[in-house]
PDB file of N, CA and C in Angstrom:
ATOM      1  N   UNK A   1     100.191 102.886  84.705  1.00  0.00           N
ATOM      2  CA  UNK A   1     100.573 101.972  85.757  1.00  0.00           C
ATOM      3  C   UNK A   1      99.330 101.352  86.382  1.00  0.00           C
ATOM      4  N   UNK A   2      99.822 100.202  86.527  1.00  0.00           N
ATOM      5  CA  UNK A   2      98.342  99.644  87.747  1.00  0.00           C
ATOM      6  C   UNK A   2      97.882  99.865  88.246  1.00  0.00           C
ATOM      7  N   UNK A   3      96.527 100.309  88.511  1.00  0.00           N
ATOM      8  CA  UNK A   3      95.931 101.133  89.651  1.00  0.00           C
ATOM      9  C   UNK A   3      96.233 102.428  90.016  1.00  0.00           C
ATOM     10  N   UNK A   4      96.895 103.163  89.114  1.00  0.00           N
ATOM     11  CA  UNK A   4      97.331 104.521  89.568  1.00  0.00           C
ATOM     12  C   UNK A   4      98.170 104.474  90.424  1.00  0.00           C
ATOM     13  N   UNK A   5      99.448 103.502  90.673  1.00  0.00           N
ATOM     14  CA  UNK A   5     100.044 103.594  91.842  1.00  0.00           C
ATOM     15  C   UNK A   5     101.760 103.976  90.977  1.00  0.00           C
ATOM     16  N   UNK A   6     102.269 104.391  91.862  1.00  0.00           N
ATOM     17  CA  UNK A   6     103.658 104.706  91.624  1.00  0.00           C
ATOM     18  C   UNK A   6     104.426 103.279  91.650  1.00  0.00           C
ATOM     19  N   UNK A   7     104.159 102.777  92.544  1.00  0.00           N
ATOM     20  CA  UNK A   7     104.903 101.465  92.675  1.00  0.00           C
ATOM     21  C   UNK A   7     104.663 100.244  91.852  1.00  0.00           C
ATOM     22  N   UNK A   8     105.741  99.834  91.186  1.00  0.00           N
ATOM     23  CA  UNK A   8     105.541  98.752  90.378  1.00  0.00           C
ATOM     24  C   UNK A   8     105.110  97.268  91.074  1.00  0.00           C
ATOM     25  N   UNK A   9     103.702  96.291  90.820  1.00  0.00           N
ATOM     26  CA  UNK A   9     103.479  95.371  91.047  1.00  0.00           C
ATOM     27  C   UNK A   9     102.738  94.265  90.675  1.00  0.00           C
ATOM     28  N   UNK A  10     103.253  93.287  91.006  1.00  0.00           N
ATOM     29  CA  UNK A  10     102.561  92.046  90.336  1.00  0.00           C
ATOM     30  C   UNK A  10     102.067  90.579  91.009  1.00  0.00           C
ATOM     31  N   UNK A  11     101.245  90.028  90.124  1.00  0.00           N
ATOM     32  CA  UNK A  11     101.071  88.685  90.859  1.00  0.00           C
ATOM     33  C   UNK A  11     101.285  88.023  90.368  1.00  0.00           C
ATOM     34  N   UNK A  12     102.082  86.533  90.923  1.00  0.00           N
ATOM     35  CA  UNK A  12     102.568  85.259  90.538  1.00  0.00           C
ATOM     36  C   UNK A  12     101.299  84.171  90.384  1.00  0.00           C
ATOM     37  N   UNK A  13     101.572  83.513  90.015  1.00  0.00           N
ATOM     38  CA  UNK A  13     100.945  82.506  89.620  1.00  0.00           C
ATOM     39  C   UNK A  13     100.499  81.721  90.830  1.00  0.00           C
ATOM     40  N   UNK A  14     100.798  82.136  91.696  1.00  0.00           N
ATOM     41  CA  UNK A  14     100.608  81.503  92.860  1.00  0.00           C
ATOM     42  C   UNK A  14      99.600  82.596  94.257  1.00  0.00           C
ATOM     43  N   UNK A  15      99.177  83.314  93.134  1.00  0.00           N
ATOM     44  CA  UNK A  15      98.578  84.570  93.677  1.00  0.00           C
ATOM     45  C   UNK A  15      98.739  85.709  94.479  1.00  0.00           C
ATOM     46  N   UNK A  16     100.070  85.138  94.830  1.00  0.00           N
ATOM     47  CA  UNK A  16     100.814  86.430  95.573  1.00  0.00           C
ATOM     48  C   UNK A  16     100.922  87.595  95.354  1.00  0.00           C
ATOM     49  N   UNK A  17     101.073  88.600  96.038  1.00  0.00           N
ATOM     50  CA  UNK A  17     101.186  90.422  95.130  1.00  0.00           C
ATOM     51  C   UNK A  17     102.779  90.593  95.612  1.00  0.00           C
ATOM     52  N   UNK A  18     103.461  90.779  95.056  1.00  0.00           N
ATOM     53  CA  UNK A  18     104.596  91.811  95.200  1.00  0.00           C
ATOM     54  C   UNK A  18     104.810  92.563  94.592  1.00  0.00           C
ATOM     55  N   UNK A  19     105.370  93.502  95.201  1.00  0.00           N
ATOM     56  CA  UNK A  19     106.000  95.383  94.720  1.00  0.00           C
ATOM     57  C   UNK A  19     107.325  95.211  94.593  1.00  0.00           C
ATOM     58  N   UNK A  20     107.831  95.930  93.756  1.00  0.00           N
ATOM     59  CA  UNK A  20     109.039  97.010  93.834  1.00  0.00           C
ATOM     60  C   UNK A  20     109.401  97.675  94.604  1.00  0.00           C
ATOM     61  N   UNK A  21     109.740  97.944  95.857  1.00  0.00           N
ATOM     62  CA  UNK A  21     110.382  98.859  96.913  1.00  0.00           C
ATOM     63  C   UNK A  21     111.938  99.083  97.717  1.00  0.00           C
ATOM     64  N   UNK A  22     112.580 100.217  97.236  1.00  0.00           N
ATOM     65  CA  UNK A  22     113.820 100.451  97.522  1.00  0.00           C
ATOM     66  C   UNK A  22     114.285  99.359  97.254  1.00  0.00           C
ATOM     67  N   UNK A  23     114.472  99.257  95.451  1.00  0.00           N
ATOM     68  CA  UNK A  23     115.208  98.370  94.695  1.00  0.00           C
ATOM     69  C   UNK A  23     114.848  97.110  95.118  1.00  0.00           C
ATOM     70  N   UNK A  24     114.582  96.296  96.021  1.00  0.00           N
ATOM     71  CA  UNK A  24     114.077  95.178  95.791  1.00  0.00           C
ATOM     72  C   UNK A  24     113.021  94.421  96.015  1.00  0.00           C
ATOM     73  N   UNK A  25     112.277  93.206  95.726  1.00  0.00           N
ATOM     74  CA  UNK A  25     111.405  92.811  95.526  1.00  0.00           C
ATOM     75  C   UNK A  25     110.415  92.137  96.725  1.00  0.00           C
ATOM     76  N   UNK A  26     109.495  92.783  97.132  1.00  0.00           N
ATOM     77  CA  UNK A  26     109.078  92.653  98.473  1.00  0.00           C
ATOM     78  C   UNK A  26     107.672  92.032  98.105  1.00  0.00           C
ATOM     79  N   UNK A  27     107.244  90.931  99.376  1.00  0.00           N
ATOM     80  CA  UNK A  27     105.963  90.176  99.437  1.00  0.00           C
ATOM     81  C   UNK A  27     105.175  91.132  99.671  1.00  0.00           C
ATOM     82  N   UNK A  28     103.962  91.336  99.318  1.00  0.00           N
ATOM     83  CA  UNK A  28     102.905  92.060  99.925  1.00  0.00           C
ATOM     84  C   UNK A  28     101.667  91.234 100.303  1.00  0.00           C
ATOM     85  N   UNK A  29     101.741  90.160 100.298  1.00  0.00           N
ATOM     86  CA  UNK A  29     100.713  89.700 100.799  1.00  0.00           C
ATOM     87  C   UNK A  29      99.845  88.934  99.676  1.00  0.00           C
ATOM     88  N   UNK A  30      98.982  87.848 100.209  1.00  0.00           N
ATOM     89  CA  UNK A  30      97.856  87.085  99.659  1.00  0.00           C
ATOM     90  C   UNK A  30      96.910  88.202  99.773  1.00  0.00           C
ATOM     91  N   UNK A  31      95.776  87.444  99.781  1.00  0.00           N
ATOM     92  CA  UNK A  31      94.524  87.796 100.061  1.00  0.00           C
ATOM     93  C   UNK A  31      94.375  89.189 101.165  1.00  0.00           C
ATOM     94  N   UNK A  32      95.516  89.539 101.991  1.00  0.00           N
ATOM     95  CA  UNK A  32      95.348  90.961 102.592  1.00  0.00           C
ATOM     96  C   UNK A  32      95.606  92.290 101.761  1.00  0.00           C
ATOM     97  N   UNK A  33      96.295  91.542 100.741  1.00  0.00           N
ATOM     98  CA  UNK A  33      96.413  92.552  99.729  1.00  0.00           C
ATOM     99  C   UNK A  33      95.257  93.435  99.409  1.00  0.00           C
ATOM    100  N   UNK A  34      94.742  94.670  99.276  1.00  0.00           N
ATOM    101  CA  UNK A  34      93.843  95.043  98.723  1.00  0.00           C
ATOM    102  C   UNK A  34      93.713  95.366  97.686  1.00  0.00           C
ATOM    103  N   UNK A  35      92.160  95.046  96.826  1.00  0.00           N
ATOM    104  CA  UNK A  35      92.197  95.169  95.747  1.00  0.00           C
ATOM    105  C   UNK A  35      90.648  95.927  95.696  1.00  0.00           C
ATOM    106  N   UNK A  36      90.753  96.796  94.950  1.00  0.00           N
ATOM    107  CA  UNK A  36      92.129  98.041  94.158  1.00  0.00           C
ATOM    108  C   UNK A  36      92.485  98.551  95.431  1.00  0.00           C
ATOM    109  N   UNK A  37      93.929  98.594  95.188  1.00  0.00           N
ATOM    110  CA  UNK A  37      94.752  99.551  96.170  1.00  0.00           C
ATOM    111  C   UNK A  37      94.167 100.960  96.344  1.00  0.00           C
ATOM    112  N   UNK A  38      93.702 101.575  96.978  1.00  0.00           N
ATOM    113  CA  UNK A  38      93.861 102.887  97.082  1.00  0.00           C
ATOM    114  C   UNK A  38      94.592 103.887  98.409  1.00  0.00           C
ATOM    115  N   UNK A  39      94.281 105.077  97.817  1.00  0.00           N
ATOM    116  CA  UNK A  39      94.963 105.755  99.003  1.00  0.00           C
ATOM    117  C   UNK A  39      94.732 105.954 100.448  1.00  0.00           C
ATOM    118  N   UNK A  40      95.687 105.607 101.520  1.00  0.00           N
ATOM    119  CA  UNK A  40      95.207 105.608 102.660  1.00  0.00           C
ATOM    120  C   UNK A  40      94.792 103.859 103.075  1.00  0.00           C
ATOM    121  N   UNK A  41      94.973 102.871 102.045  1.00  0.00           N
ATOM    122  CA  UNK A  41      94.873 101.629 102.338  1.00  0.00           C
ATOM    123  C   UNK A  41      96.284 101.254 103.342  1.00  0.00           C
ATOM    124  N   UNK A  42      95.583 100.125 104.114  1.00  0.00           N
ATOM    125  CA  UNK A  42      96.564  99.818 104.950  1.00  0.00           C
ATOM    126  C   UNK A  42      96.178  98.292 105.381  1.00  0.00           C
ATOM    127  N   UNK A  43      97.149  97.546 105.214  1.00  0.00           N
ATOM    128  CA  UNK A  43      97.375  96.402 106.062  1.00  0.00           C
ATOM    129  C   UNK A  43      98.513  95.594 106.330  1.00  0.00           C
ATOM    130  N   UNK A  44      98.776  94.213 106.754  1.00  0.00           N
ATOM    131  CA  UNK A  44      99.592  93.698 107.891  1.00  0.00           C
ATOM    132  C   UNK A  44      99.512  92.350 106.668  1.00  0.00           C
ATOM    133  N   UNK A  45     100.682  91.811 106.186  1.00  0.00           N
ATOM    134  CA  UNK A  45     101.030  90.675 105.870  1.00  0.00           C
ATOM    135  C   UNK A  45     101.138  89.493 106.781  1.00  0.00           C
ATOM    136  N   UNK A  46     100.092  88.601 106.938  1.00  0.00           N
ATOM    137  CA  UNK A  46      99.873  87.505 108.060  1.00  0.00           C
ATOM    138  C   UNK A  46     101.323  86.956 108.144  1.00  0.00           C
ATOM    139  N   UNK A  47     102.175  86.552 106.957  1.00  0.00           N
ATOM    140  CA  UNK A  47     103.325  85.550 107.030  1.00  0.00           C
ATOM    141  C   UNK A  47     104.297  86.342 107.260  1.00  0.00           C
ATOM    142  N   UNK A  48     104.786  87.568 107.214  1.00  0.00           N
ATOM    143  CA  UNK A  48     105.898  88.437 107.951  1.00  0.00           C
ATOM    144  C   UNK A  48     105.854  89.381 108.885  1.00  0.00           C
ATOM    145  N   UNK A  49     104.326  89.806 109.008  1.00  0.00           N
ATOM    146  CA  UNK A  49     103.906  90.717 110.230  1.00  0.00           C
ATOM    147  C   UNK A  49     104.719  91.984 109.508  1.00  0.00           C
ATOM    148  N   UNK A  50     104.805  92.287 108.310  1.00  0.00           N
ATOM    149  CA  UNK A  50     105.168  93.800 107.904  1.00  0.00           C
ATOM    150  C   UNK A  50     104.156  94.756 107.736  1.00  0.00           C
ATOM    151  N   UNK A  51     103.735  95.913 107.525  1.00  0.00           N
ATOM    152  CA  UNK A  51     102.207  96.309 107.961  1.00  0.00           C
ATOM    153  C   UNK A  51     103.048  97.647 106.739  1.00  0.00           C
ATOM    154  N   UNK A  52     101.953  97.621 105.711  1.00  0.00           N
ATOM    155  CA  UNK A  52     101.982  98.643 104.513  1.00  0.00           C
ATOM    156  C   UNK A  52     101.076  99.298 104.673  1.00  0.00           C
ATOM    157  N   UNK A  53     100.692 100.652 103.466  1.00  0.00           N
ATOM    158  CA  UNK A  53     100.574 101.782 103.790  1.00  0.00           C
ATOM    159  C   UNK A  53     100.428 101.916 102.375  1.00  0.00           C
ATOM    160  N   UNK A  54      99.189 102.817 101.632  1.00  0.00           N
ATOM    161  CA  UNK A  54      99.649 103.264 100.378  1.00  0.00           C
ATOM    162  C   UNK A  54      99.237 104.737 100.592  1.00  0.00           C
ATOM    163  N   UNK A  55     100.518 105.779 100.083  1.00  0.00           N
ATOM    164  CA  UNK A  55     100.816 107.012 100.415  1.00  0.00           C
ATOM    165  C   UNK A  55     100.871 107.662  99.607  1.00  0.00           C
ATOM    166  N   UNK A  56     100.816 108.936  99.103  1.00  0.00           N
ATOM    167  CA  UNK A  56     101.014 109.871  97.783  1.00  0.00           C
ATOM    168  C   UNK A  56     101.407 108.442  96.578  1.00  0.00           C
ATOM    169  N   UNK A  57     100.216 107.422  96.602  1.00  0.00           N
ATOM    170  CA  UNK A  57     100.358 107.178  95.702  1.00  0.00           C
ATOM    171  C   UNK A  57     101.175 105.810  95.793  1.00  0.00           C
ATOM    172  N   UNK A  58     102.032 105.595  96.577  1.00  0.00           N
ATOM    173  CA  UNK A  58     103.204 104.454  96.474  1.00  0.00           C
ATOM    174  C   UNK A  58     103.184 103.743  97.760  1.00  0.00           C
ATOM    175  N   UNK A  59     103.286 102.199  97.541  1.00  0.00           N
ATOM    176  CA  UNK A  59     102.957 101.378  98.936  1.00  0.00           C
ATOM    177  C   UNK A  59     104.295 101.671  99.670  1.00  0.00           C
ATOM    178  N   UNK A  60     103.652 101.951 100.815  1.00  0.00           N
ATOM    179  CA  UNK A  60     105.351 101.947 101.511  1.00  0.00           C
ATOM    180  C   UNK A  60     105.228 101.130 103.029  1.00  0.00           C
ATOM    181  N   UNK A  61     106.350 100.784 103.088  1.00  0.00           N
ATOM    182  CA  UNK A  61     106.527  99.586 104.609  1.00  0.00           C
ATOM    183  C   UNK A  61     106.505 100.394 105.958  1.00  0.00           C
ATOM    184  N   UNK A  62     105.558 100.592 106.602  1.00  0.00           N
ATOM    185  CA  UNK A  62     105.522 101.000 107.750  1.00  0.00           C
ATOM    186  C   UNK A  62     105.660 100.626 109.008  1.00  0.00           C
ATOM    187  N   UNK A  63     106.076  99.290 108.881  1.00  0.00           N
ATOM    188  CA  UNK A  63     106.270  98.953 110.489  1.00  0.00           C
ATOM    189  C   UNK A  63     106.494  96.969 110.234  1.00  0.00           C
ATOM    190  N   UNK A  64     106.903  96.415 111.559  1.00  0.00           N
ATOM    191  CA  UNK A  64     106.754  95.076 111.270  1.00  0.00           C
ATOM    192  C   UNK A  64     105.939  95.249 112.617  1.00  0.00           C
ATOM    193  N   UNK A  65     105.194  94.010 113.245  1.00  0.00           N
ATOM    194  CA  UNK A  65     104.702  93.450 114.425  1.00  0.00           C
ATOM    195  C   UNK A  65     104.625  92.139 114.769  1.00  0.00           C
ATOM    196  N   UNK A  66     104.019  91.911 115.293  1.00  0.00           N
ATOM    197  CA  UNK A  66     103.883  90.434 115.664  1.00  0.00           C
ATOM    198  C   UNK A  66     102.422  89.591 115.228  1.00  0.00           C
ATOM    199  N   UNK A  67     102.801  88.789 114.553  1.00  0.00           N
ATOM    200  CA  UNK A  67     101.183  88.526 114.245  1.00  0.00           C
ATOM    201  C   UNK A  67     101.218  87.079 114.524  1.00  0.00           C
ATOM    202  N   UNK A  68      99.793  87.532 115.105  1.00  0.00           N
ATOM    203  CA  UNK A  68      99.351  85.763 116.316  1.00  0.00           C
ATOM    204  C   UNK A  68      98.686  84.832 114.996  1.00  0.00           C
ATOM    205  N   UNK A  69      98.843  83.598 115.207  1.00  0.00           N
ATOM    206  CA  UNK A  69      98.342  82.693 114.425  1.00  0.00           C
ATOM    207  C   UNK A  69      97.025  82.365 114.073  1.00  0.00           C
ATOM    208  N   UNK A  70      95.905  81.951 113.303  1.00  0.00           N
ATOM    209  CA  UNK A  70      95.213  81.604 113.166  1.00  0.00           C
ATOM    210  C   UNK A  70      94.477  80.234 114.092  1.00  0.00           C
ATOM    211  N   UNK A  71      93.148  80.560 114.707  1.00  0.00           N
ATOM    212  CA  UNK A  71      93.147  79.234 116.242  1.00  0.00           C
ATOM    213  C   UNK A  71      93.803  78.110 115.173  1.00  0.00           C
ATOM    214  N   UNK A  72      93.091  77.419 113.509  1.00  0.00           N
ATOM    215  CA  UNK A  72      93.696  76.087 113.231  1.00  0.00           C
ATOM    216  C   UNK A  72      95.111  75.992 113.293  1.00  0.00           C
ATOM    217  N   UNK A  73      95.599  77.083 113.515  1.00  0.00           N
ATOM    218  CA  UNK A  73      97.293  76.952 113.703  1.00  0.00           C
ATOM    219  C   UNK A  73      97.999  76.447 114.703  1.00  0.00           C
ATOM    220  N   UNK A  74      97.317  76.736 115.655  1.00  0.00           N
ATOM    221  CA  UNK A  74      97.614  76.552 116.745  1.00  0.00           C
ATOM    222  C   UNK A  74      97.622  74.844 117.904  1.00  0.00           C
ATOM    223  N   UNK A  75      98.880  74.445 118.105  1.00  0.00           N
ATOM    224  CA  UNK A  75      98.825  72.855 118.400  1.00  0.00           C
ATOM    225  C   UNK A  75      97.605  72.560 119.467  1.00  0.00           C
TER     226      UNK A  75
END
């Protein structure tokens, strides 16, 4: 498996990472993605504010929050 991880994942052509988790197919992020995943990695998807976790091995969803915009975002 990829990276030694339990969880199945891939990137689109559009560079995105998504996983496999509880049957269905979840964003993990651009560029917050880490690469190579390892254990004890953790971060926060800018475009859904979901905040992952990779654990015995398998990314898992730990939380959502609120995530503030980037200043060019901002009117």
């Amino acid at each position: 498996m990829a990276f030694n991880l339990k969880t199945k994942i891939w990137q689109n052509g559009a560079l995105d990472w998504w996983g496999f988790i509880g049957n269905e197919d979840v964003f993990l992020g651009s560029r917050e993605f880490p690469l190579p995943p390892d254990e004890g990695d953790e971060w926060v998807v800018r475009s859904t504010g979901e905040r992952f976790k990779v654990i015995d091995g398998e990314i898992r969803l730990i939380g959502k929050e609120d995530v503030s915009p980037h200043p060019w975002e901002l009117p």
